[in-house]
C-alpha atoms as a PDB file:
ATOM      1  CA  UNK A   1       0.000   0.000   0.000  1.00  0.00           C
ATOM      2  CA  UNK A   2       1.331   3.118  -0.934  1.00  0.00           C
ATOM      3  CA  UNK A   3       0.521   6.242   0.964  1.00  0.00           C
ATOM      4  CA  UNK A   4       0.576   9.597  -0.812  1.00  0.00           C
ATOM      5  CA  UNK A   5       1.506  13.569   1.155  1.00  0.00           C
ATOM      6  CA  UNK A   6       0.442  16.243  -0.792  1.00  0.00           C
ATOM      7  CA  UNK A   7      -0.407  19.598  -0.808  1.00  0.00           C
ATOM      8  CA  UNK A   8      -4.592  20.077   0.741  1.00  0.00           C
ATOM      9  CA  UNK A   9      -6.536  21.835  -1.538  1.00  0.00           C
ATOM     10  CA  UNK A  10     -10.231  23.040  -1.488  1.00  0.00           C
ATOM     11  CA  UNK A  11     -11.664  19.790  -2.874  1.00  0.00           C
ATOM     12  CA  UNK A  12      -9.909  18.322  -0.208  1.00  0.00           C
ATOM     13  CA  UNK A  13     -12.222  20.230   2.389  1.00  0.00           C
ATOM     14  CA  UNK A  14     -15.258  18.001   2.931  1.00  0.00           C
ATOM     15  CA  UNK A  15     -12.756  15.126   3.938  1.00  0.00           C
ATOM     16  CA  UNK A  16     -10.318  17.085   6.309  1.00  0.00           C
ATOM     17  CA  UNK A  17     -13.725  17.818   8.267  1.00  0.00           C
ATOM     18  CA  UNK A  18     -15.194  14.485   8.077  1.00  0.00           C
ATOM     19  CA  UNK A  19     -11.659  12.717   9.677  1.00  0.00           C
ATOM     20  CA  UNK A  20     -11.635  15.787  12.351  1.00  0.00           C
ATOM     21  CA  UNK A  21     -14.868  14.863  13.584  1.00  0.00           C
ATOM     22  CA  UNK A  22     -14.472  11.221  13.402  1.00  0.00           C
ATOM     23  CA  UNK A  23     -11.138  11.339  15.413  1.00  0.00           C
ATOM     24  CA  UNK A  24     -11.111  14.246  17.324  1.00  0.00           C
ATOM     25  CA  UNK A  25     -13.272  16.731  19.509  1.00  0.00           C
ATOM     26  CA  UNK A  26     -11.920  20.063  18.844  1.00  0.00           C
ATOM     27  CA  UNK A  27     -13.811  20.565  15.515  1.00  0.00           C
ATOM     28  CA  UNK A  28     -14.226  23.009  13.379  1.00  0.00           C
ATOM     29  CA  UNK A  29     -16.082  24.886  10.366  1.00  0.00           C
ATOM     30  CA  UNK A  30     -15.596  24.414   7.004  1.00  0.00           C
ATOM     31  CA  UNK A  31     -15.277  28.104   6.745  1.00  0.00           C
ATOM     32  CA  UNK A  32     -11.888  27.766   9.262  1.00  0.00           C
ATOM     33  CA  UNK A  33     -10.361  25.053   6.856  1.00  0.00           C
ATOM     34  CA  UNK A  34     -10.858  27.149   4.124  1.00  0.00           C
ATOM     35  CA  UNK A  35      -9.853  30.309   6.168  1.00  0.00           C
ATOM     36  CA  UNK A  36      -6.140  28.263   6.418  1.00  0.00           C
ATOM     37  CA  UNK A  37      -5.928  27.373   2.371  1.00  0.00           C
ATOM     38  CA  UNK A  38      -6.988  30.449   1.117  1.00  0.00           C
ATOM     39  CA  UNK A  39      -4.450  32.331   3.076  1.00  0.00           C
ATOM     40  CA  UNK A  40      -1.508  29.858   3.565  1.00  0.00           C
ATOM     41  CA  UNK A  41      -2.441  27.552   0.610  1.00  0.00           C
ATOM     42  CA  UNK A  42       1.235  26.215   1.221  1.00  0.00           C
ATOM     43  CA  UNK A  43       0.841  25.116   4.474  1.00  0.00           C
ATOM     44  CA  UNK A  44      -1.794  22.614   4.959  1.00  0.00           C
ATOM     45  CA  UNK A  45      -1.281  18.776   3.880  1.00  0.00           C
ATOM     46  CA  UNK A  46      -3.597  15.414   3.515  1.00  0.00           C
ATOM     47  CA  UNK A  47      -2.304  11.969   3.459  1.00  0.00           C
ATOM     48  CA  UNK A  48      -3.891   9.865   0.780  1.00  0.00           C
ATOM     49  CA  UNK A  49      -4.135   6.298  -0.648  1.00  0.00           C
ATOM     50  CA  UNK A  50      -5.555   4.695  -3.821  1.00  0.00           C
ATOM     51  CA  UNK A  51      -8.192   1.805  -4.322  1.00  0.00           C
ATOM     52  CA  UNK A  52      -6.952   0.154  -7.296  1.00  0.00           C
ATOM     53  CA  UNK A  53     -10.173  -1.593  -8.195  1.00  0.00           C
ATOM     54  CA  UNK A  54     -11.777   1.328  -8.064  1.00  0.00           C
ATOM     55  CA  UNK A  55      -8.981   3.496 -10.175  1.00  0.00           C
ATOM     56  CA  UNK A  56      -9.171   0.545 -12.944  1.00  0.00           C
ATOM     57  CA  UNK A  57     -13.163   1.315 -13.248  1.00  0.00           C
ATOM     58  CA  UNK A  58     -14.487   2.683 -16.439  1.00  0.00           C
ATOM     59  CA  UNK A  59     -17.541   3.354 -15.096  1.00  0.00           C
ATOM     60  CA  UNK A  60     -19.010   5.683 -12.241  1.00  0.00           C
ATOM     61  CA  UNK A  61     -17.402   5.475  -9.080  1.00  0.00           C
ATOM     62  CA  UNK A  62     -18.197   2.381  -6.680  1.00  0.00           C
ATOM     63  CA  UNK A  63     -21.186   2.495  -4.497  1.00  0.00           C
ATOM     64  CA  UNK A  64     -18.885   2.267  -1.770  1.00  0.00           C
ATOM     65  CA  UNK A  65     -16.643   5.150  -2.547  1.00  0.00           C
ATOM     66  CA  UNK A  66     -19.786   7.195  -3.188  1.00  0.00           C
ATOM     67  CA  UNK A  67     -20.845   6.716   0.513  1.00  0.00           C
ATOM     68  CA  UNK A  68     -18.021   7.126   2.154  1.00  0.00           C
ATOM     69  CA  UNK A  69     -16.898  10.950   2.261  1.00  0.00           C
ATOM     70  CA  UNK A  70     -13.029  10.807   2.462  1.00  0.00           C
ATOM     71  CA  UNK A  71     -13.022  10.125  -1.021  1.00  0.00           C
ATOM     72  CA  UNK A  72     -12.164  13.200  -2.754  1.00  0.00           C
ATOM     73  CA  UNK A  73     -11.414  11.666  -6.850  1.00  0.00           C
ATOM     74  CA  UNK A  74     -12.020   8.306  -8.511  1.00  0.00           C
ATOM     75  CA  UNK A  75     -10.024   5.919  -5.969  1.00  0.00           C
ATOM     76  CA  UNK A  76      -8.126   8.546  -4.337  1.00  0.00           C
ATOM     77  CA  UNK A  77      -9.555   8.769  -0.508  1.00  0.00           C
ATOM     78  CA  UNK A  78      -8.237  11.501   2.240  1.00  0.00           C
ATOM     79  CA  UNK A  79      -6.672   9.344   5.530  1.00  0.00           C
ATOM     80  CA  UNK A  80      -5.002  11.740   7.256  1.00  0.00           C
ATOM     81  CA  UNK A  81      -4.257  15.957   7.389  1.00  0.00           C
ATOM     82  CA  UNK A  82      -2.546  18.770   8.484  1.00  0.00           C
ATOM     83  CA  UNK A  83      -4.099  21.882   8.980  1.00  0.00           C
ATOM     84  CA  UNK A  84      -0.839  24.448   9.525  1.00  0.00           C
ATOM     85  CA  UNK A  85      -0.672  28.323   9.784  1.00  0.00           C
ATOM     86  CA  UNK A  86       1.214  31.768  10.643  1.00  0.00           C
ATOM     87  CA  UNK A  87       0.309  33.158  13.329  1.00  0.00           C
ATOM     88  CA  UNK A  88      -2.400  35.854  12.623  1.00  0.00           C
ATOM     89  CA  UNK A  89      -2.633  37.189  15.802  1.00  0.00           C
ATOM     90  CA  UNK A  90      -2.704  41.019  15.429  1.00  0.00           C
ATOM     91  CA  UNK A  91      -2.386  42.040  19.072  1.00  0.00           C
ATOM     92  CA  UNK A  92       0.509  39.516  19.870  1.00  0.00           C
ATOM     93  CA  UNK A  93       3.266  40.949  21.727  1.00  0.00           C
ATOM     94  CA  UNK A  94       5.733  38.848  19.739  1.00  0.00           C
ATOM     95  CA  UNK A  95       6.456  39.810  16.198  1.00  0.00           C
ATOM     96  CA  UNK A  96       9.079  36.829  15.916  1.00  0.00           C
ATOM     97  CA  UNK A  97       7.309  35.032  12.106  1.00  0.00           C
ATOM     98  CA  UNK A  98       6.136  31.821  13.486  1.00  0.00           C
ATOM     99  CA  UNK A  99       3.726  29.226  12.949  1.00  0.00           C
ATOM    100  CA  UNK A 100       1.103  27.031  14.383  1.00  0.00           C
ATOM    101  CA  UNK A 101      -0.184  23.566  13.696  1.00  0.00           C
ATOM    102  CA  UNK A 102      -3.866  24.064  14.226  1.00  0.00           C
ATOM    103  CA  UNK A 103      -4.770  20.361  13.775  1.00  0.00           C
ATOM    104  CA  UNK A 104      -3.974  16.977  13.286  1.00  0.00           C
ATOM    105  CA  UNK A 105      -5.542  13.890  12.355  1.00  0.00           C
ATOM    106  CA  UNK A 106      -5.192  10.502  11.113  1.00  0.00           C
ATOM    107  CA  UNK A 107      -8.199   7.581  10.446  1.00  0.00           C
ATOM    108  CA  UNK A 108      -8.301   4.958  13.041  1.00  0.00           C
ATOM    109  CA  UNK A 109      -7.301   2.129  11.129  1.00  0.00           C
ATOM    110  CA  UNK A 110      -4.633   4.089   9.441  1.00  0.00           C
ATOM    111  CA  UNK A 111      -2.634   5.217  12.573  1.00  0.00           C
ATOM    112  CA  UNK A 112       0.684   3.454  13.352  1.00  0.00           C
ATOM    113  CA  UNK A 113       2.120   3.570   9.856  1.00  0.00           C
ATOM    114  CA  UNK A 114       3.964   7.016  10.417  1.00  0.00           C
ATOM    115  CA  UNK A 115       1.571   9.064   8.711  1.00  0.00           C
ATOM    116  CA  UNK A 116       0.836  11.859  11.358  1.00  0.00           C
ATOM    117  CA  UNK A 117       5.126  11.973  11.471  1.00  0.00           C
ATOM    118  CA  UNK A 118       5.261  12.483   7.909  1.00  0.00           C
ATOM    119  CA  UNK A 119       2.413  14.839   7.740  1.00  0.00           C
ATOM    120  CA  UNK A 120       3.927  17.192  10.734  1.00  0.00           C
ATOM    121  CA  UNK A 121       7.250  17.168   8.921  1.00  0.00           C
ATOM    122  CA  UNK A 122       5.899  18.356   5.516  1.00  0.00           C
ATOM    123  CA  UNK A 123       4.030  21.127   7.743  1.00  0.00           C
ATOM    124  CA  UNK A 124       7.013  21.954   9.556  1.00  0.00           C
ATOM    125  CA  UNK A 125       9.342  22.060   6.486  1.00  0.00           C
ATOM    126  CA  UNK A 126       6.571  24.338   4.211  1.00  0.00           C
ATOM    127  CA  UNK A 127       6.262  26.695   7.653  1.00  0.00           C
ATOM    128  CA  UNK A 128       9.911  27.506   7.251  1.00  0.00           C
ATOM    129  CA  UNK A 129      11.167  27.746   4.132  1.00  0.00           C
ATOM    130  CA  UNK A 130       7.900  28.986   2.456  1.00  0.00           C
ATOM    131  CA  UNK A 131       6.510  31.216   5.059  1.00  0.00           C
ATOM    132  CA  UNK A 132       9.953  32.004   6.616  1.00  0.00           C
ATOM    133  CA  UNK A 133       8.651  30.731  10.210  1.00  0.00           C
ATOM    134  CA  UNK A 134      11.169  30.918  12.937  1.00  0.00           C
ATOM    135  CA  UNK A 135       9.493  28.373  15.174  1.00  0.00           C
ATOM    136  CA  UNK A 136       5.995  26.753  15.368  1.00  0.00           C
ATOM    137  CA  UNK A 137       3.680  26.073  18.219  1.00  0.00           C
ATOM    138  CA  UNK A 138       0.661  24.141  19.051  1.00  0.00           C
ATOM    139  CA  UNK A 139      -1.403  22.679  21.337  1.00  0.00           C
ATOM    140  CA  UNK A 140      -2.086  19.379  22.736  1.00  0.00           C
ATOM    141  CA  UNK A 141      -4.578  18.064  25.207  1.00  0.00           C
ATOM    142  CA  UNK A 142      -3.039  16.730  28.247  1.00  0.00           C
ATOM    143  CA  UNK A 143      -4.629  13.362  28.008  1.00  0.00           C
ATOM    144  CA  UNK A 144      -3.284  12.360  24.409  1.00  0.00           C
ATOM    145  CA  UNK A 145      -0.201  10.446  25.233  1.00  0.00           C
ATOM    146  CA  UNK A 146       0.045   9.373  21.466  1.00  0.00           C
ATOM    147  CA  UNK A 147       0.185  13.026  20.201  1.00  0.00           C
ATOM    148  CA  UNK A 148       2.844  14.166  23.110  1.00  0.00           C
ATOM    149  CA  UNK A 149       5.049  11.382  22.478  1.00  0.00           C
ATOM    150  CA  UNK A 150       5.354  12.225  18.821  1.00  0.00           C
ATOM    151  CA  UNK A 151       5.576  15.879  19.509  1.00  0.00           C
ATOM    152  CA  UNK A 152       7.549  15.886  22.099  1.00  0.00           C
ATOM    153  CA  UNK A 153       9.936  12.331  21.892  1.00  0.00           C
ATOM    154  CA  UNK A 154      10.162  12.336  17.684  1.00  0.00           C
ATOM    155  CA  UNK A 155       9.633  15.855  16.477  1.00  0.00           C
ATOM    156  CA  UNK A 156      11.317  17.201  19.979  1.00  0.00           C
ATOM    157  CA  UNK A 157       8.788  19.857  20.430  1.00  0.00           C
ATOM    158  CA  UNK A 158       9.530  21.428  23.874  1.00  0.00           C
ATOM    159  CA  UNK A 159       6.666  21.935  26.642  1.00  0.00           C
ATOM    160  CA  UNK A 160       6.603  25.416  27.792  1.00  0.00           C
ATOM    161  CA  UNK A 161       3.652  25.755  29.703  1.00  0.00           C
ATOM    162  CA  UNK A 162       0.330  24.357  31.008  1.00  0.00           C
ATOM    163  CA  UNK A 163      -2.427  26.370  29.095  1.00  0.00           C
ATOM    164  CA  UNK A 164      -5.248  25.846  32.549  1.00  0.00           C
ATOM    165  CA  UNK A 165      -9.121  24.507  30.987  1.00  0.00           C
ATOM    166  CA  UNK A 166      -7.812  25.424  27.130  1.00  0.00           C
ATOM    167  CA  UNK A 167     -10.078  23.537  25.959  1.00  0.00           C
ATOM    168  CA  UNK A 168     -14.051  23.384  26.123  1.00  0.00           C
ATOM    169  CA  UNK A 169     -14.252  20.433  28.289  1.00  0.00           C
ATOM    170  CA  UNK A 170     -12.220  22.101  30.681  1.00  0.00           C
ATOM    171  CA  UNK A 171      -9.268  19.704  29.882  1.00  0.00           C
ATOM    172  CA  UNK A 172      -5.780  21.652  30.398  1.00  0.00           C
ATOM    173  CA  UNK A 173      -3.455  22.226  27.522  1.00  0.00           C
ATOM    174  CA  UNK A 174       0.263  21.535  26.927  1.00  0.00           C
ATOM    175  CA  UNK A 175       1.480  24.834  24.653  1.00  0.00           C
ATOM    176  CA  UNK A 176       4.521  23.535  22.797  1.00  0.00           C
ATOM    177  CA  UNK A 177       7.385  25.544  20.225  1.00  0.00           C
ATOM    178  CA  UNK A 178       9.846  23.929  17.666  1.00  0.00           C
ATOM    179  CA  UNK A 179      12.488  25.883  16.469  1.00  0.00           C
ATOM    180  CA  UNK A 180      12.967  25.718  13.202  1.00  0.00           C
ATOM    181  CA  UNK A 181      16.441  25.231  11.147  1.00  0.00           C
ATOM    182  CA  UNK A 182      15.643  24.935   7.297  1.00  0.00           C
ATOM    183  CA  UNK A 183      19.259  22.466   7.108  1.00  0.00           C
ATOM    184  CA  UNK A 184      17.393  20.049   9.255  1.00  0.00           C
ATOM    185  CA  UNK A 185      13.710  19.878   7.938  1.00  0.00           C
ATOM    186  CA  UNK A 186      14.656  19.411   4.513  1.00  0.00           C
ATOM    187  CA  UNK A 187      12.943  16.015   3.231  1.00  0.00           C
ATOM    188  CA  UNK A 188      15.890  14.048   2.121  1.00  0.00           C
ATOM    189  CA  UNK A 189      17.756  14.618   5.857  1.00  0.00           C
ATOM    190  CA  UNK A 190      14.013  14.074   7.514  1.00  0.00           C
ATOM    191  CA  UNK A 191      13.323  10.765   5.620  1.00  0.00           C
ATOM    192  CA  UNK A 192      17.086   9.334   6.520  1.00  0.00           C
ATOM    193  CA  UNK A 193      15.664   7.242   8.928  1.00  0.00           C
ATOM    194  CA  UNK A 194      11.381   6.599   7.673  1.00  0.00           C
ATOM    195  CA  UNK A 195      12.965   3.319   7.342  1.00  0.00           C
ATOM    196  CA  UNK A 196      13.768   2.817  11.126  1.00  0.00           C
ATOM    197  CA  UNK A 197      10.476   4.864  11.678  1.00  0.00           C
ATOM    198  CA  UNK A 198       8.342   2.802   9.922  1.00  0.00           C
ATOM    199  CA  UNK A 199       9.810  -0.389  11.371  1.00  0.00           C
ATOM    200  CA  UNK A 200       9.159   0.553  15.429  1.00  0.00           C
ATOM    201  CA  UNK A 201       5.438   1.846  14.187  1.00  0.00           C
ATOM    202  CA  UNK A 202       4.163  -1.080  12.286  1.00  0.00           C
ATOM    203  CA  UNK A 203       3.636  -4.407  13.259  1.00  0.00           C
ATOM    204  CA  UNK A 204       6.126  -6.726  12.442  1.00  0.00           C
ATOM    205  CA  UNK A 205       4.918  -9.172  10.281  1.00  0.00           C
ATOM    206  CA  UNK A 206       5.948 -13.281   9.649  1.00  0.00           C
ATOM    207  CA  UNK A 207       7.278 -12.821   5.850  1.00  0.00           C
ATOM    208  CA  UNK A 208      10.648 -11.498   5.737  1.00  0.00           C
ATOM    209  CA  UNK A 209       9.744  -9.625   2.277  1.00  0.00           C
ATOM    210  CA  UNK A 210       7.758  -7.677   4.551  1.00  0.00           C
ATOM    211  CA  UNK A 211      10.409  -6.233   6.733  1.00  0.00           C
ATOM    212  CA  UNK A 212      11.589  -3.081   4.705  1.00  0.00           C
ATOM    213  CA  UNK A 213       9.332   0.297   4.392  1.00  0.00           C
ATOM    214  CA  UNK A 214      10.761   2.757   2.253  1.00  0.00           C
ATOM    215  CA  UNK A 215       9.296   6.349   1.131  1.00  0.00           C
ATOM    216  CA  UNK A 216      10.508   8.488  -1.905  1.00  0.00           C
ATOM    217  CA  UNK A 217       9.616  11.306  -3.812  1.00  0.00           C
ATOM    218  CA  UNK A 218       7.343  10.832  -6.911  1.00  0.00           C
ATOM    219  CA  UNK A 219       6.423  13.419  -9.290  1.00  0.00           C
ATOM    220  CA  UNK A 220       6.694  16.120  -6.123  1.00  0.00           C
ATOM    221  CA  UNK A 221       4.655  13.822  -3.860  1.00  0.00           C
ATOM    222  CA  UNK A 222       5.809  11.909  -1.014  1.00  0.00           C
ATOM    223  CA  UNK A 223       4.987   8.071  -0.950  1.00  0.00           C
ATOM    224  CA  UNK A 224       5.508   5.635   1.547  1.00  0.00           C
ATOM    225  CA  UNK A 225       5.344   1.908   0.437  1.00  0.00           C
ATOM    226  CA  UNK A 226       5.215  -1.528   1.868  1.00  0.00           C
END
């Protein structure tokens, strides 16, 4: 299976919602995710994959693909996104260009493949040499061990504060920053090691074919493969 990062783009829209209210509960408009592509079109990613049956169709698309809503072209369906942006805050006190990573998803059954990794660092890496961002922040909800430990233990995202009932449920906040260094966020350093990423993420498997993950660039996109 291959697994395709691009850029997100306004046909994307319908399925960046659907897999943030599926797999998350800070949700948002459609209006916001257009807010972020309109303004930093170069910021915001999705992680697709292909049906092949459907792809090889001549006919109209598949029943199946029809009902389900993260299918955004003929076999091509939305598993995972990035929503990314400068900060737009007029009445900040610091006028230091940054970013922030507004959101994050992945589907369920696509998770532990090193998608949300891949998606972050294509974020991270478009922040900075695109937008000129000297660091990025976000926020993550104290209870999500999965999201700290990638923040925090791969992208190593520093904590610098508890943010008190951030969010609506009255759950506290960790507020994190990245520096950014343009040297090492560019994609051939950051995919050095996908291979060794890949590997503790995924299950291992009994076939020994099955033991190497690889990811390249094709025609501008990124691709992992198994």
């Amino acid at each position: 299976m291959a697994i395709t990062i691009r850029l997100a783009t306004i046909d994307d829209l319908q399925a960046m919602q659907n897999a943030n209210l599926n797999n998350l509960p800070e949700n948002y408009t459609l209006k916001y995710y257009l807010y972020h592509l309109l303004s930093w079109p170069q910021a915001s990613f999705v992680a697709t994959t292909t049906d092949p049956e459907i792809v090889d169709q001549d006919e109209k698309p598949a029943t199946s693909q029809k009902q389900d809503p993260q299918y955004v072209a003929k076999g091509e369906k939305v598993v995972g996104y990035v929503l990314g942006k400068m900060n737009d805050d007029m009445d900040s006190t610091d006028k230091t260009p940054h970013g922030h990573v507004t959101s994050l998803s992945v589907i369920r059954t696509y998770r532990r493949m090193g998608i949300a990794d891949k998606l972050m660092r294509q974020c991270l890496y478009a922040l900075c040499e695109t937008y000129k961002a000297r660091y990025v922040s976000l926020h993550v909800r104290e209870s999500n061990r999965a999201a700290l430990h990638l923040y925090k233990d791969t992208l190593k995202f520093e904590v610098l504060k508890i943010e008190k009932s951030y969010y609506q449920d009255g759950e506290d906040a960790y507020y994190m920053k990245l520096d950014l260094d343009l040297e090492k966020l560019l994609p051939s350093r950051a995919h050095a090691t996908v291979e060794d990423d890949l590997k503790s993420d995924l299950p291992r498997r009994n076939s020994s074919r099955h033991d190497k993950y690889f990811v390249k660039k094709v025609e501008g996109k990124t691709k992992i493969y198994s």
